[in-house]
PDB file of N, CA and C in Angstrom:
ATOM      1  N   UNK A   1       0.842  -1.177   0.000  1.00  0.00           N
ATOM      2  CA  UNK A   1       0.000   0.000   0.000  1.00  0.00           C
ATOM      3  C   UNK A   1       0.887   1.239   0.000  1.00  0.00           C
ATOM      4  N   UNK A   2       0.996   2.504  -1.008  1.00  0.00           N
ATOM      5  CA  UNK A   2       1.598   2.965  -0.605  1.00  0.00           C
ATOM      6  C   UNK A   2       1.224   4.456  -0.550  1.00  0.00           C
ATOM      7  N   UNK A   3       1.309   5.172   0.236  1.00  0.00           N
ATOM      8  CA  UNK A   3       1.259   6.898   1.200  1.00  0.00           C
ATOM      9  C   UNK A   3       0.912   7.693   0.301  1.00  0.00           C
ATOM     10  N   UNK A   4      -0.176   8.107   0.387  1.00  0.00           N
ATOM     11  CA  UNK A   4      -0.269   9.111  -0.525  1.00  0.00           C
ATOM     12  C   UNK A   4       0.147  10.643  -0.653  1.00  0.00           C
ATOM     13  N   UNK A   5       1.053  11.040  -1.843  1.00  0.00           N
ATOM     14  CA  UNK A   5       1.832  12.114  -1.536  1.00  0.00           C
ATOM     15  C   UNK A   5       1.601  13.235  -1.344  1.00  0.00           C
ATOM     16  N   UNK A   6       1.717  14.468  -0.607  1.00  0.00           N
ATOM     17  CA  UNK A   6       1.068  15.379  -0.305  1.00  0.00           C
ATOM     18  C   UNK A   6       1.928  16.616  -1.605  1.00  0.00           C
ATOM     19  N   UNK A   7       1.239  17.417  -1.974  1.00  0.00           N
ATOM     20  CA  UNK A   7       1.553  18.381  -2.843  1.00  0.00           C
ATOM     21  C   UNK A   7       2.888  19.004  -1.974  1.00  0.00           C
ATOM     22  N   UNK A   8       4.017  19.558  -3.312  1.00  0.00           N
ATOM     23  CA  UNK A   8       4.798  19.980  -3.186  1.00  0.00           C
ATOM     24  C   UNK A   8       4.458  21.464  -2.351  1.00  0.00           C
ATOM     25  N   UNK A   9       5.441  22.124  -1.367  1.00  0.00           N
ATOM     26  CA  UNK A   9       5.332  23.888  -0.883  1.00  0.00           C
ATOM     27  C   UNK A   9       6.150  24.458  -2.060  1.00  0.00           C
ATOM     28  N   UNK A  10       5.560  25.336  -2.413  1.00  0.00           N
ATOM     29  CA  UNK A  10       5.597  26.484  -3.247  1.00  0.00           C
ATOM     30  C   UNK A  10       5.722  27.462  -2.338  1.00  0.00           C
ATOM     31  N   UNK A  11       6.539  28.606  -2.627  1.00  0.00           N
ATOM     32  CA  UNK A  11       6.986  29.631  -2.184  1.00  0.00           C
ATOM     33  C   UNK A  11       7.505  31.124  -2.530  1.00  0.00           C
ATOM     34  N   UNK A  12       6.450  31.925  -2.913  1.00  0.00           N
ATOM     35  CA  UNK A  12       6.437  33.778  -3.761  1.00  0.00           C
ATOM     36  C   UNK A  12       7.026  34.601  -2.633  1.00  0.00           C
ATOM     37  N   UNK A  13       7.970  34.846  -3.316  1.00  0.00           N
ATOM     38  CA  UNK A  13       8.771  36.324  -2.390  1.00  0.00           C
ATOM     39  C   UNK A  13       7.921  37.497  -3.353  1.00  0.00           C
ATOM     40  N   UNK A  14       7.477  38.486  -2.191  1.00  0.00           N
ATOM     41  CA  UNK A  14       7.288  40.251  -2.828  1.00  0.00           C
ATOM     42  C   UNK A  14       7.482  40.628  -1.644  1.00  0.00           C
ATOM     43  N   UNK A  15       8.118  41.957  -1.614  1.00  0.00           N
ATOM     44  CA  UNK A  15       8.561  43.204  -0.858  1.00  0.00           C
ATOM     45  C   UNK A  15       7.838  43.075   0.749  1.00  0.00           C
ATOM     46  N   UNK A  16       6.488  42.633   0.642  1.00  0.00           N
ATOM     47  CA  UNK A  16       6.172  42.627   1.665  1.00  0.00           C
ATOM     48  C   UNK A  16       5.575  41.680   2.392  1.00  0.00           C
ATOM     49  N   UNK A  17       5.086  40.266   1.702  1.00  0.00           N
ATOM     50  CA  UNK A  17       4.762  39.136   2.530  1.00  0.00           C
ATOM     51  C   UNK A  17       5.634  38.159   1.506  1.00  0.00           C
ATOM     52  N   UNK A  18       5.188  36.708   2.039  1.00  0.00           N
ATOM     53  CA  UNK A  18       5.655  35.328   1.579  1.00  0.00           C
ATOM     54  C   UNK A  18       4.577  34.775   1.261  1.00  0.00           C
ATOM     55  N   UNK A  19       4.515  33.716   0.188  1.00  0.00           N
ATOM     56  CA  UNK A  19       3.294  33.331   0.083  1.00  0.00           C
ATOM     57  C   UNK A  19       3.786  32.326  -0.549  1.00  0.00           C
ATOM     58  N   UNK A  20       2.791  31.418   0.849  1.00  0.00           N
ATOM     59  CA  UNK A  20       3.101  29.592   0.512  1.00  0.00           C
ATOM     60  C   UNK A  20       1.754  29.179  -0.065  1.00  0.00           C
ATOM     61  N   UNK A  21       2.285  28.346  -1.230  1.00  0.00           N
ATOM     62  CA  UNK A  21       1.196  27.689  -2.209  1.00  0.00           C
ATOM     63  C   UNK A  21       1.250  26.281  -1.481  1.00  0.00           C
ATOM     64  N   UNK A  22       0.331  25.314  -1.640  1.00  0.00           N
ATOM     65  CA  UNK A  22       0.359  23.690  -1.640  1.00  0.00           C
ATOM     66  C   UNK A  22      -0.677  23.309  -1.805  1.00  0.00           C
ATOM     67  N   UNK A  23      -1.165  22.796  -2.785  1.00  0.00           N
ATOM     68  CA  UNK A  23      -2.188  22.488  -3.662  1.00  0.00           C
ATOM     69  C   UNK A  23      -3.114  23.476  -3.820  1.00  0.00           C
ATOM     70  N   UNK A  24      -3.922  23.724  -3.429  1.00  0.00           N
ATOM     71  CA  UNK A  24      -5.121  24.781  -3.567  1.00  0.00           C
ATOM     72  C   UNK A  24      -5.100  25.502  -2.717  1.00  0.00           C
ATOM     73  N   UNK A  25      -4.226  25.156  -1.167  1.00  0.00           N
ATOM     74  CA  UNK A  25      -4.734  25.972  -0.266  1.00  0.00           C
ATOM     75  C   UNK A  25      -3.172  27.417   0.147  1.00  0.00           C
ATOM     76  N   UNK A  26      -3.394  28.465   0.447  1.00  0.00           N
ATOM     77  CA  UNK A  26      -2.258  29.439   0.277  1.00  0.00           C
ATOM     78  C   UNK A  26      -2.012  29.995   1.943  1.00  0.00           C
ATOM     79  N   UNK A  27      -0.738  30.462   2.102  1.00  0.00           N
ATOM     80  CA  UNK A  27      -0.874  30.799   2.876  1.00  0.00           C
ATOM     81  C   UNK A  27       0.054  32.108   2.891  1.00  0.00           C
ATOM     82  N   UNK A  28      -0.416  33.503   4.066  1.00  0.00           N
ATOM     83  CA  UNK A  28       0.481  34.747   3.299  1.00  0.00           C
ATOM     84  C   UNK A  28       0.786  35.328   4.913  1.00  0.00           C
ATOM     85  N   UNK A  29       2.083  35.446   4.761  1.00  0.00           N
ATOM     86  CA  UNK A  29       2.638  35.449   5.529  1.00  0.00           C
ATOM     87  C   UNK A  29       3.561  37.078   5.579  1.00  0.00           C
ATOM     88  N   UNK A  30       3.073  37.970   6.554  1.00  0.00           N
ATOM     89  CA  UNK A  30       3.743  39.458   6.640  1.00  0.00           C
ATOM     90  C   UNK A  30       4.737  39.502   7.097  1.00  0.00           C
ATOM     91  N   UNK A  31       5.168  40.578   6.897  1.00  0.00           N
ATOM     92  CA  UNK A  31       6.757  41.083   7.293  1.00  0.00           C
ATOM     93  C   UNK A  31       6.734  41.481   8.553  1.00  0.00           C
ATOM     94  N   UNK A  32       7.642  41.006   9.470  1.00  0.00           N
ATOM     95  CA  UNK A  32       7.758  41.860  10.731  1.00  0.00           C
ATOM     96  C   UNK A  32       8.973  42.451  10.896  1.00  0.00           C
ATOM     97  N   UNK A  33       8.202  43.670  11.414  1.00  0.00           N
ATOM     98  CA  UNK A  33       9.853  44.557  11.600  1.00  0.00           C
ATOM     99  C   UNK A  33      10.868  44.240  12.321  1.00  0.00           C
ATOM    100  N   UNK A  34      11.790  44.775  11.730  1.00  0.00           N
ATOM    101  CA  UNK A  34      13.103  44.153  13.146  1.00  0.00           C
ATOM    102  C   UNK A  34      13.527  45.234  13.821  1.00  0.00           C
ATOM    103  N   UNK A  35      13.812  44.725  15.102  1.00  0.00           N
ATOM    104  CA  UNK A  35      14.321  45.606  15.744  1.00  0.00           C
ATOM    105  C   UNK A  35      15.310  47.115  15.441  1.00  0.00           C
ATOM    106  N   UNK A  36      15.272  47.966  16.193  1.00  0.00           N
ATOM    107  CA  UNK A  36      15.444  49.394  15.646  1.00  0.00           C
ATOM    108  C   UNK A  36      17.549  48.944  15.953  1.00  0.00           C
ATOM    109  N   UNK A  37      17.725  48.419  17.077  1.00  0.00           N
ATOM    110  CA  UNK A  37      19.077  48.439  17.771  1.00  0.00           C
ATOM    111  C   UNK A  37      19.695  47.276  16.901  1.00  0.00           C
ATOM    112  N   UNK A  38      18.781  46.383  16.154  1.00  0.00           N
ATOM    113  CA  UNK A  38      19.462  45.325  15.462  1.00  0.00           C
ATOM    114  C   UNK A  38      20.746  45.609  14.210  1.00  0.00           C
ATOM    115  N   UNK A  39      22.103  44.925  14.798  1.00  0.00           N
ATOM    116  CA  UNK A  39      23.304  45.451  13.855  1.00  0.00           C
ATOM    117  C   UNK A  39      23.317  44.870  12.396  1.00  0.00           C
ATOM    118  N   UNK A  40      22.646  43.810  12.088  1.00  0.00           N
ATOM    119  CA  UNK A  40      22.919  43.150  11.029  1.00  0.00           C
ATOM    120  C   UNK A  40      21.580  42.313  10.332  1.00  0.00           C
ATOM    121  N   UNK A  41      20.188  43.263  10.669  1.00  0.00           N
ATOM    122  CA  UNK A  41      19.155  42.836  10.211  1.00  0.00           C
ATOM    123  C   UNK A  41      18.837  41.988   9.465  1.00  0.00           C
ATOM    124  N   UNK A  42      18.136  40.888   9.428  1.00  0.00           N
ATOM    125  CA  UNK A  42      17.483  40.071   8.458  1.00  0.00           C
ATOM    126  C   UNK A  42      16.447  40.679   7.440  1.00  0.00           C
ATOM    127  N   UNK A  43      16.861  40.250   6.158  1.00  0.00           N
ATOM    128  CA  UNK A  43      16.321  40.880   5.177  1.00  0.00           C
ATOM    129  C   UNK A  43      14.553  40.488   5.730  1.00  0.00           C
ATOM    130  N   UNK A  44      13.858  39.473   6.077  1.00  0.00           N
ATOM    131  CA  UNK A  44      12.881  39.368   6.107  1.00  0.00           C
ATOM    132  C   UNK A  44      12.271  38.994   7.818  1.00  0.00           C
ATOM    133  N   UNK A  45      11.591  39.452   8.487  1.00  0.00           N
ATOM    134  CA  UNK A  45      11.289  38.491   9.891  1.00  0.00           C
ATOM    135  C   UNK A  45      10.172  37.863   9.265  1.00  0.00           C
ATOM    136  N   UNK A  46       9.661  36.331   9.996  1.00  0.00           N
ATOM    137  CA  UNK A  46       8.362  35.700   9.944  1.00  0.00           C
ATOM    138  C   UNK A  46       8.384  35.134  11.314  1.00  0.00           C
ATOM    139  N   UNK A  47       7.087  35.426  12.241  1.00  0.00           N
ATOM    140  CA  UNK A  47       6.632  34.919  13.234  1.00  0.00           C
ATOM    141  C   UNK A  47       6.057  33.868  13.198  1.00  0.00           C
ATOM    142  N   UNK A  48       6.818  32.721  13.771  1.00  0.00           N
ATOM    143  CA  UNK A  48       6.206  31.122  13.482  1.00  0.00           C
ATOM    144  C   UNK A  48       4.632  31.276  14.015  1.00  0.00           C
ATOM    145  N   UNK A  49       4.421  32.202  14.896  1.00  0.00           N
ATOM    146  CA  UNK A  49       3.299  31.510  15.324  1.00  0.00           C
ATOM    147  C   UNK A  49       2.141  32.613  14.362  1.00  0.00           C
ATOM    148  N   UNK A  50       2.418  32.799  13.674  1.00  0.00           N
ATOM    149  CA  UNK A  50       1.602  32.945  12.424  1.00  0.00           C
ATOM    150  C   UNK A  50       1.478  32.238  11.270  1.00  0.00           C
ATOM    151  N   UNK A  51       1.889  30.938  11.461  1.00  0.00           N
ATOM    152  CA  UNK A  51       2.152  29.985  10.981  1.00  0.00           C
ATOM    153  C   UNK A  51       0.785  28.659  11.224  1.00  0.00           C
ATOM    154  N   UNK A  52      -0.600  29.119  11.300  1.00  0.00           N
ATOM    155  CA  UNK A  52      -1.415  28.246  12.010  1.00  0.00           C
ATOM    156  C   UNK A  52      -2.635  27.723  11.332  1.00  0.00           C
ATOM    157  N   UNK A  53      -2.531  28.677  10.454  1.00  0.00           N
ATOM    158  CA  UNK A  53      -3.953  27.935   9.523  1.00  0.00           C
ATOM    159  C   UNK A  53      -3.575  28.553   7.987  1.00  0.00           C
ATOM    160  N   UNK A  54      -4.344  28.162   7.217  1.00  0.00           N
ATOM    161  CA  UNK A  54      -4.193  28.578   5.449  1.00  0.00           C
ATOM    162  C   UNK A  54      -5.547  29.591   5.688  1.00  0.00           C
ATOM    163  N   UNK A  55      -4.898  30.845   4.433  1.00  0.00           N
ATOM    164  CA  UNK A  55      -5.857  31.656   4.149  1.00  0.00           C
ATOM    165  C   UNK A  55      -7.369  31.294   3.856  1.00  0.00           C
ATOM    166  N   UNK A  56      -8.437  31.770   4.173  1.00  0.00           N
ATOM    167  CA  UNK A  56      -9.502  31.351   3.429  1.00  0.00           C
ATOM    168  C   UNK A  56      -9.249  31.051   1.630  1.00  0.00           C
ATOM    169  N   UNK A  57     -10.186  29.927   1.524  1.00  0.00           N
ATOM    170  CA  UNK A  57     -11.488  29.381   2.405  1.00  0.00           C
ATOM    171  C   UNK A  57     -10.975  28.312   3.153  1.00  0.00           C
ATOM    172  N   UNK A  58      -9.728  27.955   3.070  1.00  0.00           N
ATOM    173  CA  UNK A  58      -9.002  27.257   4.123  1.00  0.00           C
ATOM    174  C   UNK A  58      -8.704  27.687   5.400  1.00  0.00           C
ATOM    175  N   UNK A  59      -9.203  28.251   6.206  1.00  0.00           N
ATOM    176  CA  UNK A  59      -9.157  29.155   7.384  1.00  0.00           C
ATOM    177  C   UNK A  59      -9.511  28.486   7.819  1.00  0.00           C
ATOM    178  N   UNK A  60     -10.307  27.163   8.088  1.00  0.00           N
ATOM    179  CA  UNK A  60     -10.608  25.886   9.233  1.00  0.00           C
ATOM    180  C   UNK A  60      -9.597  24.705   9.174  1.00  0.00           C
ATOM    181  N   UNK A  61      -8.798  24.980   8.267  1.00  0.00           N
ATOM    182  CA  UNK A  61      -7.738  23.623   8.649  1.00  0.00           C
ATOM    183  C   UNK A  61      -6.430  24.220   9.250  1.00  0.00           C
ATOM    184  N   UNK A  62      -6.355  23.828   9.787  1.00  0.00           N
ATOM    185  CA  UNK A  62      -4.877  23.827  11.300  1.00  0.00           C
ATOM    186  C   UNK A  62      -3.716  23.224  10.298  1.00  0.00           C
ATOM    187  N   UNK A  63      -2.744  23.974  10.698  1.00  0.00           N
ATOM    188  CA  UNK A  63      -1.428  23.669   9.632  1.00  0.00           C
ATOM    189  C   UNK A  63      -0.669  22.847  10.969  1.00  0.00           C
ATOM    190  N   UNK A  64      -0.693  21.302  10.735  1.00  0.00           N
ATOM    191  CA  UNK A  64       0.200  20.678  11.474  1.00  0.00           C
ATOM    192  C   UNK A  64       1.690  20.894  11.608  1.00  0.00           C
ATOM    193  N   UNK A  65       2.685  20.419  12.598  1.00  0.00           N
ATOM    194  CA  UNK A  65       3.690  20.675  12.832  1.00  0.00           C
ATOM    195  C   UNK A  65       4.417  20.147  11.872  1.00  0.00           C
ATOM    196  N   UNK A  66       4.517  19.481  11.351  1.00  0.00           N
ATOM    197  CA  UNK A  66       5.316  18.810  10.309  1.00  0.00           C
ATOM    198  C   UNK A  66       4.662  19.276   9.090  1.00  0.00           C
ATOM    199  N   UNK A  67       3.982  20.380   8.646  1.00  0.00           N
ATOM    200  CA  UNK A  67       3.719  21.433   7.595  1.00  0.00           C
ATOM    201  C   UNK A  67       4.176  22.454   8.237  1.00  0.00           C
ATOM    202  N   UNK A  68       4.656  22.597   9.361  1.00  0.00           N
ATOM    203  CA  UNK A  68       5.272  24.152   9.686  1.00  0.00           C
ATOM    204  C   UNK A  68       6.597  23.622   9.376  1.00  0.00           C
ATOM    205  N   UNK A  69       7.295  22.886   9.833  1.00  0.00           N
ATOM    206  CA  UNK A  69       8.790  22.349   9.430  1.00  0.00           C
ATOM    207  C   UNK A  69       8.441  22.581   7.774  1.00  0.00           C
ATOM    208  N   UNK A  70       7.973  21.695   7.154  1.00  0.00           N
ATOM    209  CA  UNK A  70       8.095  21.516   5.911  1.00  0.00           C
ATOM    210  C   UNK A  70       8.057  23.224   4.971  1.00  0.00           C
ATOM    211  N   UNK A  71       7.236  24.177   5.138  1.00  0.00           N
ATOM    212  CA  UNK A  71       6.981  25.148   5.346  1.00  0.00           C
ATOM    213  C   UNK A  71       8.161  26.329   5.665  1.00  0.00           C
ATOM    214  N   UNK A  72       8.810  26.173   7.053  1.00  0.00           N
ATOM    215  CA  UNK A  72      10.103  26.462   7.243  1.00  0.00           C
ATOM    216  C   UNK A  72      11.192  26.358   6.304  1.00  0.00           C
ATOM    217  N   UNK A  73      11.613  25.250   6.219  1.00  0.00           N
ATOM    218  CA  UNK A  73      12.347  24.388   5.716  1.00  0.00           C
ATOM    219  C   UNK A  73      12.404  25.335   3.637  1.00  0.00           C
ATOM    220  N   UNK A  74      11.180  25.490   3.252  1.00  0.00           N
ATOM    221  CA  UNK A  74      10.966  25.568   2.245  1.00  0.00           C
ATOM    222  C   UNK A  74      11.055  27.375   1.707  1.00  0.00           C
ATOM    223  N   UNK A  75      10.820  27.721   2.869  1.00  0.00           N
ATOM    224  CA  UNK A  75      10.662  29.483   2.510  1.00  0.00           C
ATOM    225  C   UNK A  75      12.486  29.780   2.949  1.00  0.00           C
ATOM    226  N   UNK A  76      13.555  29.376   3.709  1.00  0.00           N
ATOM    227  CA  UNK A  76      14.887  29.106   3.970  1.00  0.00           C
ATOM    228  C   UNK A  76      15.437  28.859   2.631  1.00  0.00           C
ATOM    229  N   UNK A  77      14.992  27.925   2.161  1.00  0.00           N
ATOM    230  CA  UNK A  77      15.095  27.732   0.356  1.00  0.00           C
ATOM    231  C   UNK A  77      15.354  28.543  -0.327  1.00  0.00           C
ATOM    232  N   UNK A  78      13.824  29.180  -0.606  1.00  0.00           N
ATOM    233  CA  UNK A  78      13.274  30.414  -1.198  1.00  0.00           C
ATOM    234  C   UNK A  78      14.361  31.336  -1.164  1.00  0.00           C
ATOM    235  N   UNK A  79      14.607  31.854  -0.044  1.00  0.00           N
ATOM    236  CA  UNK A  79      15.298  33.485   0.708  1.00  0.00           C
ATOM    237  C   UNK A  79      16.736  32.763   0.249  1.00  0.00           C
ATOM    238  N   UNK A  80      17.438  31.666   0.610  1.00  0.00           N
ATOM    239  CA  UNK A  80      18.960  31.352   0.122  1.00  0.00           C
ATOM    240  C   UNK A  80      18.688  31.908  -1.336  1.00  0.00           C
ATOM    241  N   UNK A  81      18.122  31.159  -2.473  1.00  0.00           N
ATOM    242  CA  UNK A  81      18.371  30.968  -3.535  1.00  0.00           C
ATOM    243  C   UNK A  81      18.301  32.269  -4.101  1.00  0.00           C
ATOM    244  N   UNK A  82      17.589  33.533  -3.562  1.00  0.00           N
ATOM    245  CA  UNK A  82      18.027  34.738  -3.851  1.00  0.00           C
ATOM    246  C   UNK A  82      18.662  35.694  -3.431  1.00  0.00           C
ATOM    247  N   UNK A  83      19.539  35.218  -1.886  1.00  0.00           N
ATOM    248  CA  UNK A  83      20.782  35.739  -1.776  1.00  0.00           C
ATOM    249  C   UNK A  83      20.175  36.542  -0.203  1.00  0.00           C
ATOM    250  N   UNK A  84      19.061  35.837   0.498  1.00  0.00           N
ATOM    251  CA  UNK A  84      18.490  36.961   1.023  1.00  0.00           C
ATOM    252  C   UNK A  84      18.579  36.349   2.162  1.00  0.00           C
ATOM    253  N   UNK A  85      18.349  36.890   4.067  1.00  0.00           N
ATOM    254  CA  UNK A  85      18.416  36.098   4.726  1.00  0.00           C
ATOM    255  C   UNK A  85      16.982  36.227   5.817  1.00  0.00           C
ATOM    256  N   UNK A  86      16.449  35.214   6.169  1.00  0.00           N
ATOM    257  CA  UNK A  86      15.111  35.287   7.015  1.00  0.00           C
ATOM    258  C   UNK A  86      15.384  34.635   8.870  1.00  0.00           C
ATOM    259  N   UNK A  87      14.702  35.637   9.433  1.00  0.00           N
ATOM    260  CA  UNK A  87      15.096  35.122  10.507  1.00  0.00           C
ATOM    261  C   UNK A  87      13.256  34.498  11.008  1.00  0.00           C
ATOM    262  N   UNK A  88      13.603  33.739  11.939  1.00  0.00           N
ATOM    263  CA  UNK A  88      11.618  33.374  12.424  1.00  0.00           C
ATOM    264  C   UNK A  88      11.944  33.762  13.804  1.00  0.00           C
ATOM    265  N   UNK A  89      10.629  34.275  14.656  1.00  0.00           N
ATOM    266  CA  UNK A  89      10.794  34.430  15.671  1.00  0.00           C
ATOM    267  C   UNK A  89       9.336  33.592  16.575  1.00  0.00           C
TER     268      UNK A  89
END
Protein backbone atom coordinates (compact mmCIF):
# COMPACT_ATOMS: atom_id res chain seq x y z
CA UNK A 1 0.00 0.00 0.00
CA UNK A 2 1.60 2.96 -0.61
CA UNK A 3 1.26 6.90 1.20
CA UNK A 4 -0.27 9.11 -0.53
CA UNK A 5 1.83 12.11 -1.54
CA UNK A 6 1.07 15.38 -0.31
CA UNK A 7 1.55 18.38 -2.84
CA UNK A 8 4.80 19.98 -3.19
CA UNK A 9 5.33 23.89 -0.88
CA UNK A 10 5.60 26.48 -3.25
CA UNK A 11 6.99 29.63 -2.18
CA UNK A 12 6.44 33.78 -3.76
CA UNK A 13 8.77 36.32 -2.39
CA UNK A 14 7.29 40.25 -2.83
CA UNK A 15 8.56 43.20 -0.86
CA UNK A 16 6.17 42.63 1.67
CA UNK A 17 4.76 39.14 2.53
CA UNK A 18 5.65 35.33 1.58
CA UNK A 19 3.29 33.33 0.08
CA UNK A 20 3.10 29.59 0.51
CA UNK A 21 1.20 27.69 -2.21
CA UNK A 22 0.36 23.69 -1.64
CA UNK A 23 -2.19 22.49 -3.66
CA UNK A 24 -5.12 24.78 -3.57
CA UNK A 25 -4.73 25.97 -0.27
CA UNK A 26 -2.26 29.44 0.28
CA UNK A 27 -0.87 30.80 2.88
CA UNK A 28 0.48 34.75 3.30
CA UNK A 29 2.64 35.45 5.53
CA UNK A 30 3.74 39.46 6.64
CA UNK A 31 6.76 41.08 7.29
CA UNK A 32 7.76 41.86 10.73
CA UNK A 33 9.85 44.56 11.60
CA UNK A 34 13.10 44.15 13.15
CA UNK A 35 14.32 45.61 15.74
CA UNK A 36 15.44 49.39 15.65
CA UNK A 37 19.08 48.44 17.77
CA UNK A 38 19.46 45.33 15.46
CA UNK A 39 23.30 45.45 13.86
CA UNK A 40 22.92 43.15 11.03
CA UNK A 41 19.15 42.84 10.21
CA UNK A 42 17.48 40.07 8.46
CA UNK A 43 16.32 40.88 5.18
CA UNK A 44 12.88 39.37 6.11
CA UNK A 45 11.29 38.49 9.89
CA UNK A 46 8.36 35.70 9.94
CA UNK A 47 6.63 34.92 13.23
CA UNK A 48 6.21 31.12 13.48
CA UNK A 49 3.30 31.51 15.32
CA UNK A 50 1.60 32.95 12.42
CA UNK A 51 2.15 29.98 10.98
CA UNK A 52 -1.41 28.25 12.01
CA UNK A 53 -3.95 27.93 9.52
CA UNK A 54 -4.19 28.58 5.45
CA UNK A 55 -5.86 31.66 4.15
CA UNK A 56 -9.50 31.35 3.43
CA UNK A 57 -11.49 29.38 2.41
CA UNK A 58 -9.00 27.26 4.12
CA UNK A 59 -9.16 29.16 7.38
CA UNK A 60 -10.61 25.89 9.23
CA UNK A 61 -7.74 23.62 8.65
CA UNK A 62 -4.88 23.83 11.30
CA UNK A 63 -1.43 23.67 9.63
CA UNK A 64 0.20 20.68 11.47
CA UNK A 65 3.69 20.68 12.83
CA UNK A 66 5.32 18.81 10.31
CA UNK A 67 3.72 21.43 7.59
CA UNK A 68 5.27 24.15 9.69
CA UNK A 69 8.79 22.35 9.43
CA UNK A 70 8.10 21.52 5.91
CA UNK A 71 6.98 25.15 5.35
CA UNK A 72 10.10 26.46 7.24
CA UNK A 73 12.35 24.39 5.72
CA UNK A 74 10.97 25.57 2.25
CA UNK A 75 10.66 29.48 2.51
CA UNK A 76 14.89 29.11 3.97
CA UNK A 77 15.10 27.73 0.36
CA UNK A 78 13.27 30.41 -1.20
CA UNK A 79 15.30 33.49 0.71
CA UNK A 80 18.96 31.35 0.12
CA UNK A 81 18.37 30.97 -3.53
CA UNK A 82 18.03 34.74 -3.85
CA UNK A 83 20.78 35.74 -1.78
CA UNK A 84 18.49 36.96 1.02
CA UNK A 85 18.42 36.10 4.73
CA UNK A 86 15.11 35.29 7.02
CA UNK A 87 15.10 35.12 10.51
CA UNK A 88 11.62 33.37 12.42
CA UNK A 89 10.79 34.43 15.67
Amino acid sequence: MSKKRSPAIEVELTEGAVRILKGDRILTLGRADCPPEEEDPADFIIYLDDIVHWDAPHEEVEIDIDEVQAIVQAIERAFDEHGLRVDFE
